[in-house]
Protein backbone atom coordinates (compact mmCIF):
# COMPACT_ATOMS: atom_id res chain seq x y z
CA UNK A 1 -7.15 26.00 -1.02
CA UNK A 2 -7.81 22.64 0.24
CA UNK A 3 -5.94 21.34 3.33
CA UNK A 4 -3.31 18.53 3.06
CA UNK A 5 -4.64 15.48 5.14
CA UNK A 6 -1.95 13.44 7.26
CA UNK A 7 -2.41 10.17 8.56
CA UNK A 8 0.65 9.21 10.69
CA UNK A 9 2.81 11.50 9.16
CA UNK A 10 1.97 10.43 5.46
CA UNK A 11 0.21 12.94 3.32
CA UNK A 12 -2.90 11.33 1.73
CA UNK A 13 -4.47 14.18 0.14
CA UNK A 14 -1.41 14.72 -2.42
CA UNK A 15 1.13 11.73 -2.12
CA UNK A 16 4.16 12.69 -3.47
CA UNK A 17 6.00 9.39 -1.85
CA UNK A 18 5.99 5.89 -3.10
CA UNK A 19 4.95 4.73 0.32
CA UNK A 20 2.19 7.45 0.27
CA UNK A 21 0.92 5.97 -3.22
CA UNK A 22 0.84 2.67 -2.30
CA UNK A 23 -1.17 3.56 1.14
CA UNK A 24 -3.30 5.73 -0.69
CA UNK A 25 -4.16 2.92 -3.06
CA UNK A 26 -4.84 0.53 -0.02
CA UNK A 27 -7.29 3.02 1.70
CA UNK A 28 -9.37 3.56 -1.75
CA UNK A 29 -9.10 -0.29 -2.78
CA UNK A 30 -8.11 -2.29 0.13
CA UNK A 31 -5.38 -4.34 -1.45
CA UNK A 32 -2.64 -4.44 -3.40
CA UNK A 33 -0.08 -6.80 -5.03
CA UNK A 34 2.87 -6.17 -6.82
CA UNK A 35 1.70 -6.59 -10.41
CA UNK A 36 -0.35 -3.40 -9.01
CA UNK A 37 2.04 -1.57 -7.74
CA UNK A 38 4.11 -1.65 -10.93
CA UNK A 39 1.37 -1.05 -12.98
CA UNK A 40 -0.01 1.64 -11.65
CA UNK A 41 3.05 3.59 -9.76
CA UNK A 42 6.10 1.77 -11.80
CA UNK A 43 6.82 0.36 -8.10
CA UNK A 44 9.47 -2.39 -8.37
CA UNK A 45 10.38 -3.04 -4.24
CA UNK A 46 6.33 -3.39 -2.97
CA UNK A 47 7.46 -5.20 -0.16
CA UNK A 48 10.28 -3.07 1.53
CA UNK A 49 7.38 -0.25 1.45
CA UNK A 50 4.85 -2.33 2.87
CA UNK A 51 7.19 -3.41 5.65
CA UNK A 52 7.71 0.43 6.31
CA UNK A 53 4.74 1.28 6.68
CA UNK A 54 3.42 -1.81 8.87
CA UNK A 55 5.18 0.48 11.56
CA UNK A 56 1.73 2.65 11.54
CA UNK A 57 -0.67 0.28 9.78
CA UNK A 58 -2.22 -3.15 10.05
CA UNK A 59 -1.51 -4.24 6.76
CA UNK A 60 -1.95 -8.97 6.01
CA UNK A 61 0.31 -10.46 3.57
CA UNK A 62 -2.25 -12.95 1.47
CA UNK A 63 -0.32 -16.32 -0.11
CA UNK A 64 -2.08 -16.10 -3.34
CA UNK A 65 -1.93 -18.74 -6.43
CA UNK A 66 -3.98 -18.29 -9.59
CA UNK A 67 -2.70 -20.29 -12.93
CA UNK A 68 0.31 -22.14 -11.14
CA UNK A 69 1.09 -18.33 -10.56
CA UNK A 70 2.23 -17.36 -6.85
CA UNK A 71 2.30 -13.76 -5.39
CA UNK A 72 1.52 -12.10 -2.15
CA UNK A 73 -1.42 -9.87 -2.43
CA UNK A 74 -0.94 -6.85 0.62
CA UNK A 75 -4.88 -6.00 2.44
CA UNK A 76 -4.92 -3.20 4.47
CA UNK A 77 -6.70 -3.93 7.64
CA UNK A 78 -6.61 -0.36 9.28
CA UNK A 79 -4.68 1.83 11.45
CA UNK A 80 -2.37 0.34 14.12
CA UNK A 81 -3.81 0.55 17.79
């Protein structure tokens, strides 16, 4: 039986959590907005996660416009130091 794998206290090997989804998702893809996070984990409050876990992780907030369209698109830029 394979190991669970913890990174600050989150579990990315089996993510159970909403906030271990959504970091899971930013260490595979590197970003994440919150068209995504709906999408793909029915996540409706993107933001109050990625302020939670900003506590642990380096993660920019990206103005982004496309078609008149605004959103903030979430990059992961690695652990916190």
């Amino acid at each position: 039986m394979k190991k669970d794998k913890f990174i600050n206290g989150y579990n990315v090997t089996n993510p159970k959590t909403q906030a271990e989804k959504v970091l899971v998702h930013l260490l595979k893809k590197k970003s994440i907005t919150s068209w995504d996070a709906i999408e793909t984990f029915r996540i409706t409050r993107l933001s109050a996660i990625i302020f939670n876990l900003r506590c642990h992780f380096n993660i920019e907030s990206i103005d982004t416009s496309i078609n008149n369209k605004h959103f903030t698109t979430y990059v992961y830029r690695g652990e916190m130091s």
